[in-house]
C-alpha atoms as a PDB file:
ATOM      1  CA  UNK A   1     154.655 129.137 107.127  1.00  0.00           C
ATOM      2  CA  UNK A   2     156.076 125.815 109.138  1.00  0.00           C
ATOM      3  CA  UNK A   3     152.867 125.692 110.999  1.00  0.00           C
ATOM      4  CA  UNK A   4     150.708 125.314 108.419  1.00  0.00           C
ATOM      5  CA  UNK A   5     152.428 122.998 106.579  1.00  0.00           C
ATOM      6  CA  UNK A   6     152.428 120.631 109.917  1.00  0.00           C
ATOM      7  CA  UNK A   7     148.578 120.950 110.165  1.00  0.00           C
ATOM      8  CA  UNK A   8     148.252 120.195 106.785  1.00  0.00           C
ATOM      9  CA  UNK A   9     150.460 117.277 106.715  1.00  0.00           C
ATOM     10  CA  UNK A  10     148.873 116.428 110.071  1.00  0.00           C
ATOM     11  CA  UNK A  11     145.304 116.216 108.369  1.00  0.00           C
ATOM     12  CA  UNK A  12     146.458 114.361 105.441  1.00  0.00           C
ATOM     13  CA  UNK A  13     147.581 111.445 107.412  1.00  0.00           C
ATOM     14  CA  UNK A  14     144.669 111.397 109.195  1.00  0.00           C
ATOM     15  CA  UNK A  15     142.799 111.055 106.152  1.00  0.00           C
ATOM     16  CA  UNK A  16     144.537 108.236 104.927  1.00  0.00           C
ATOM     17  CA  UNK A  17     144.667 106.445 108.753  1.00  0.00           C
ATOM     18  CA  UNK A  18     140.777 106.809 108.112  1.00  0.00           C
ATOM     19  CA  UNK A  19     140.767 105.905 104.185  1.00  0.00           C
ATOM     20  CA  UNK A  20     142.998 102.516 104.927  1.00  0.00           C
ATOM     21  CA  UNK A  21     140.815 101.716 108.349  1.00  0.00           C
ATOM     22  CA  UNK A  22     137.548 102.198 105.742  1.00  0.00           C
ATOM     23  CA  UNK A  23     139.113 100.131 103.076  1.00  0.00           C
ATOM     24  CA  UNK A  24     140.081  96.935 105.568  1.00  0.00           C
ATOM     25  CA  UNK A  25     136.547  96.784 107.117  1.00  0.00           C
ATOM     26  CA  UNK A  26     135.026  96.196 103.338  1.00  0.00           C
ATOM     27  CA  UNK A  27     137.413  93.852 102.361  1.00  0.00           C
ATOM     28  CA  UNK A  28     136.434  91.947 105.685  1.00  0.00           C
ATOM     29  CA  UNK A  29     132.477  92.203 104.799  1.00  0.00           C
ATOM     30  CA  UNK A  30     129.909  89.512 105.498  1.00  0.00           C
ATOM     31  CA  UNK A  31     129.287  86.814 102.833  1.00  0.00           C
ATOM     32  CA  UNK A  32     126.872  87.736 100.655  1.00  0.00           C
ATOM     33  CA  UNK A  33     123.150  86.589 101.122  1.00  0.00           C
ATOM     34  CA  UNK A  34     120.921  84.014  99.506  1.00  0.00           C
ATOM     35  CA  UNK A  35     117.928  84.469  97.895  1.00  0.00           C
ATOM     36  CA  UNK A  36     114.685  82.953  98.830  1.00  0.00           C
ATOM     37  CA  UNK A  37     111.356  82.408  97.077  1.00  0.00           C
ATOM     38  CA  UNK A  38     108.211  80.784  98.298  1.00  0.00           C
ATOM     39  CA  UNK A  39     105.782  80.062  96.392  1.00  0.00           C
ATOM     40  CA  UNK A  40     102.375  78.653  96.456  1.00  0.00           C
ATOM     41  CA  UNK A  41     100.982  75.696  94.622  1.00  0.00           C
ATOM     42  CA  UNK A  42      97.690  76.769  92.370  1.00  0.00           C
ATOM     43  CA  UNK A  43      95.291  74.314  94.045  1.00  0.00           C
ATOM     44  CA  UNK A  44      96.381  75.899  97.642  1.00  0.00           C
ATOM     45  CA  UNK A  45      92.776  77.169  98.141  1.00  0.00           C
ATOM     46  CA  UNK A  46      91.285  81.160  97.206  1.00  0.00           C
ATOM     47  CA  UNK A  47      90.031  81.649 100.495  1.00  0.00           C
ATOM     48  CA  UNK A  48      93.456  80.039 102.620  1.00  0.00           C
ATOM     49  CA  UNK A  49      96.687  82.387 102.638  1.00  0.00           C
ATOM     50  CA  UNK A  50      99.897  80.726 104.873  1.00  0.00           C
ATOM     51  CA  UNK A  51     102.367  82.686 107.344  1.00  0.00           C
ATOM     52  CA  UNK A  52     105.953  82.633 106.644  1.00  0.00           C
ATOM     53  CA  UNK A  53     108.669  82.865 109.234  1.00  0.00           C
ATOM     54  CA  UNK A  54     112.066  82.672 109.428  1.00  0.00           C
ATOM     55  CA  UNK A  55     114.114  81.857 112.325  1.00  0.00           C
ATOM     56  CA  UNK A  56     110.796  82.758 114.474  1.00  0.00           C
ATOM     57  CA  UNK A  57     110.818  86.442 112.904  1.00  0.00           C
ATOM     58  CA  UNK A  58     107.392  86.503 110.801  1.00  0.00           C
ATOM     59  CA  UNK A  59     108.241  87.852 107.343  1.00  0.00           C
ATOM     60  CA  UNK A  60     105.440  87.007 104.867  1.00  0.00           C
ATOM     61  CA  UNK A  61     101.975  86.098 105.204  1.00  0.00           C
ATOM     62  CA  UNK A  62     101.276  84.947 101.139  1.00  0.00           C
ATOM     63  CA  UNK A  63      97.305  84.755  99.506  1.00  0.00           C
ATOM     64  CA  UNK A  64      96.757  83.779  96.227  1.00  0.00           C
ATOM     65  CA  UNK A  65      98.667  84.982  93.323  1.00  0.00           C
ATOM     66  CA  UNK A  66     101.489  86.194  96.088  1.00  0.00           C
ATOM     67  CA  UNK A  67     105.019  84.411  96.398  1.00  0.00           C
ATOM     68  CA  UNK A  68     107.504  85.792  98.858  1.00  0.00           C
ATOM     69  CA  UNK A  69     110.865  86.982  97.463  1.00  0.00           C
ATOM     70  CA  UNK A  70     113.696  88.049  99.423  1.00  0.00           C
ATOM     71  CA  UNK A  71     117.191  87.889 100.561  1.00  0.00           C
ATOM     72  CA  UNK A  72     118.507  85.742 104.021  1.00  0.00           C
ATOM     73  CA  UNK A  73     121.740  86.105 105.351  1.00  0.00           C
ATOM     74  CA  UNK A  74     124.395  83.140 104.795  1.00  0.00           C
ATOM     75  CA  UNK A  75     123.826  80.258 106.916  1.00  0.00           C
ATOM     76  CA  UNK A  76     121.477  77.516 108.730  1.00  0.00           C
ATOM     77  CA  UNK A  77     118.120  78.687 108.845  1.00  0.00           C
ATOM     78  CA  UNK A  78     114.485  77.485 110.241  1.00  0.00           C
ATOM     79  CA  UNK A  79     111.597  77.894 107.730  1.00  0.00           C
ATOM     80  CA  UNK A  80     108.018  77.710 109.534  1.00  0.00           C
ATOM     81  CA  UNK A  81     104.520  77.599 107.920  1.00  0.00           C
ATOM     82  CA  UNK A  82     101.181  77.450 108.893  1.00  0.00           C
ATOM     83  CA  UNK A  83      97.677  78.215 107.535  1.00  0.00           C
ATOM     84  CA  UNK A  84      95.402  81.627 107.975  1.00  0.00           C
ATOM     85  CA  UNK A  85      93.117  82.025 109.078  1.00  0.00           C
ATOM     86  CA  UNK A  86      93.756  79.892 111.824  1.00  0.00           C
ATOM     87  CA  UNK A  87      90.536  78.117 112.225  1.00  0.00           C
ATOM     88  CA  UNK A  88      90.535  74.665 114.377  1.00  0.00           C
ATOM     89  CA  UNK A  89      93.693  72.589 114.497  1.00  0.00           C
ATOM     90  CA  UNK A  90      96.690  74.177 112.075  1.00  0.00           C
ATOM     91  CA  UNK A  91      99.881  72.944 113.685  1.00  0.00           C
ATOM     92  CA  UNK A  92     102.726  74.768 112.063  1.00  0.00           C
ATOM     93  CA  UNK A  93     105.084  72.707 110.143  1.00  0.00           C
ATOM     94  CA  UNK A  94     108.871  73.612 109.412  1.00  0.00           C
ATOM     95  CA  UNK A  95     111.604  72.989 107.170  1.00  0.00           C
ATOM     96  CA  UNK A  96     115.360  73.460 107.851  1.00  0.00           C
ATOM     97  CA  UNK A  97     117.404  75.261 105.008  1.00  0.00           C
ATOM     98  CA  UNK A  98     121.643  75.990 104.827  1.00  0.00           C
ATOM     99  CA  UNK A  99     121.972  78.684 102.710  1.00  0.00           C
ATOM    100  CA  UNK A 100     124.712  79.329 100.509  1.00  0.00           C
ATOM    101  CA  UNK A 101     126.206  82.613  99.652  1.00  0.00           C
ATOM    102  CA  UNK A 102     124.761  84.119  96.338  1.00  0.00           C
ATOM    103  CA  UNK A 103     122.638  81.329  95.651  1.00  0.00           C
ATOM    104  CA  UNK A 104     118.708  81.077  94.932  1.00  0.00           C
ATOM    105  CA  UNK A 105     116.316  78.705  96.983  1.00  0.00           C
ATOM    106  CA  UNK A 106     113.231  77.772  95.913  1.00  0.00           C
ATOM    107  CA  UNK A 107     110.278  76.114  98.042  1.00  0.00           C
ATOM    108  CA  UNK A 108     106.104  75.696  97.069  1.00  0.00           C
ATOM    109  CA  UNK A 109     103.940  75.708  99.819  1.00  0.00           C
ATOM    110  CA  UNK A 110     101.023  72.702  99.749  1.00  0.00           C
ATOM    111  CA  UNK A 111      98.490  72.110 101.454  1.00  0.00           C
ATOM    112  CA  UNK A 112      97.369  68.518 102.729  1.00  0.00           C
ATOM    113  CA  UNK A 113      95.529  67.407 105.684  1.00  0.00           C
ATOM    114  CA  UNK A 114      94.943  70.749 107.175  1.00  0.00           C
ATOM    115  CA  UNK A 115      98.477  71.562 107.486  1.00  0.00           C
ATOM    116  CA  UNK A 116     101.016  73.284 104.982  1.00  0.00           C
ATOM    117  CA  UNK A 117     104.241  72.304 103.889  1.00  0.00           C
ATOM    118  CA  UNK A 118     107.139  73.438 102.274  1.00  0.00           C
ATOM    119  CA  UNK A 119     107.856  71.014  99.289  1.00  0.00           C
ATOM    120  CA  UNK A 120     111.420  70.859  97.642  1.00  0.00           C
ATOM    121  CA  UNK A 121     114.563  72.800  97.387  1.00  0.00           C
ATOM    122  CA  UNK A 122     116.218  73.654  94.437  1.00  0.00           C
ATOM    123  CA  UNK A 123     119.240  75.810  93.600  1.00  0.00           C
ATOM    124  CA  UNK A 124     118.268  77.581  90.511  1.00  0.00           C
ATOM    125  CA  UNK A 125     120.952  78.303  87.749  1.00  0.00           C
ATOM    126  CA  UNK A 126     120.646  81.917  86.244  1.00  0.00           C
ATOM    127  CA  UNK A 127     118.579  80.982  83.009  1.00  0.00           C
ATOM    128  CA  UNK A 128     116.258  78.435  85.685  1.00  0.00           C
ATOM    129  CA  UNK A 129     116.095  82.088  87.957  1.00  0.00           C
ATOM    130  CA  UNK A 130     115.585  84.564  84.889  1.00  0.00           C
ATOM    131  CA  UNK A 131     112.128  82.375  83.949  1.00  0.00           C
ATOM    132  CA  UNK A 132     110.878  83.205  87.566  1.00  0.00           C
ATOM    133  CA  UNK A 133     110.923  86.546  87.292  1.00  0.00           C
ATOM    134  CA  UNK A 134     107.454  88.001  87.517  1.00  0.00           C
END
């Protein structure tokens, strides 16, 4: 009977060696994420879409009645646009954003002079975010 009451007592503290390891490496988690949408203006075109990226990784490419909507890890990131097709000269154009943990970002893309840009930044409010939703 003594040697299965050491295994057992053995495998219990195992269990909670693993259960406190578990526990510390959620309490250390990453900060949560931001959100991001990008929009685009009504008078952007019917036959133009524009290519997202972010931080050089292509994520989105929006047409009309599209928006992109998604989350971004905590942090400084590079926002980069440009129009499709991509006929004749269409130099991409970017836009630096710091994102905060758990809050929304909102940018419209425009169009002017053959190029697109991301206009404005706002950090919505919940009621402000709750009116986007589609």
């Amino acid at each position: 009977m003594k040697p299965r009451h050491s295994f057992v007592s053995k495998v219990l503290l195992i269990l909670a060696f693993l259960c406190a390891i578990s526990i510390s490496t959620v309490a250390q988690g990453s900060p949560p994420p931001g959100r991001l949408i990008v929009k685009r203006v009504p008078n952007f075109g019917w036959n133009l879409a524009f290519h997202l990226q972010i931080d050089g990784r292509s994520v989105a490419t929006i047409v009309q009645g599209r928006r992109y909507d998604g989350w971004v890890p905590a942090g400084r990131h590079v926002l980069t646009v440009y129009k499709v097709p991509y006929v004749g000269y269409a130099e991409p154009t970017s836009r630096t954003v710091n994102v905060q943990p758990g809050c929304t970002y909102v940018f419209t893309a425009t169009w002017d002079s053959n190029l697109v840009f991301l206009r404005g930044s706002e950090v919505l409010s919940p009621g402000e975010l709750w009116q986007l939703r589609p």
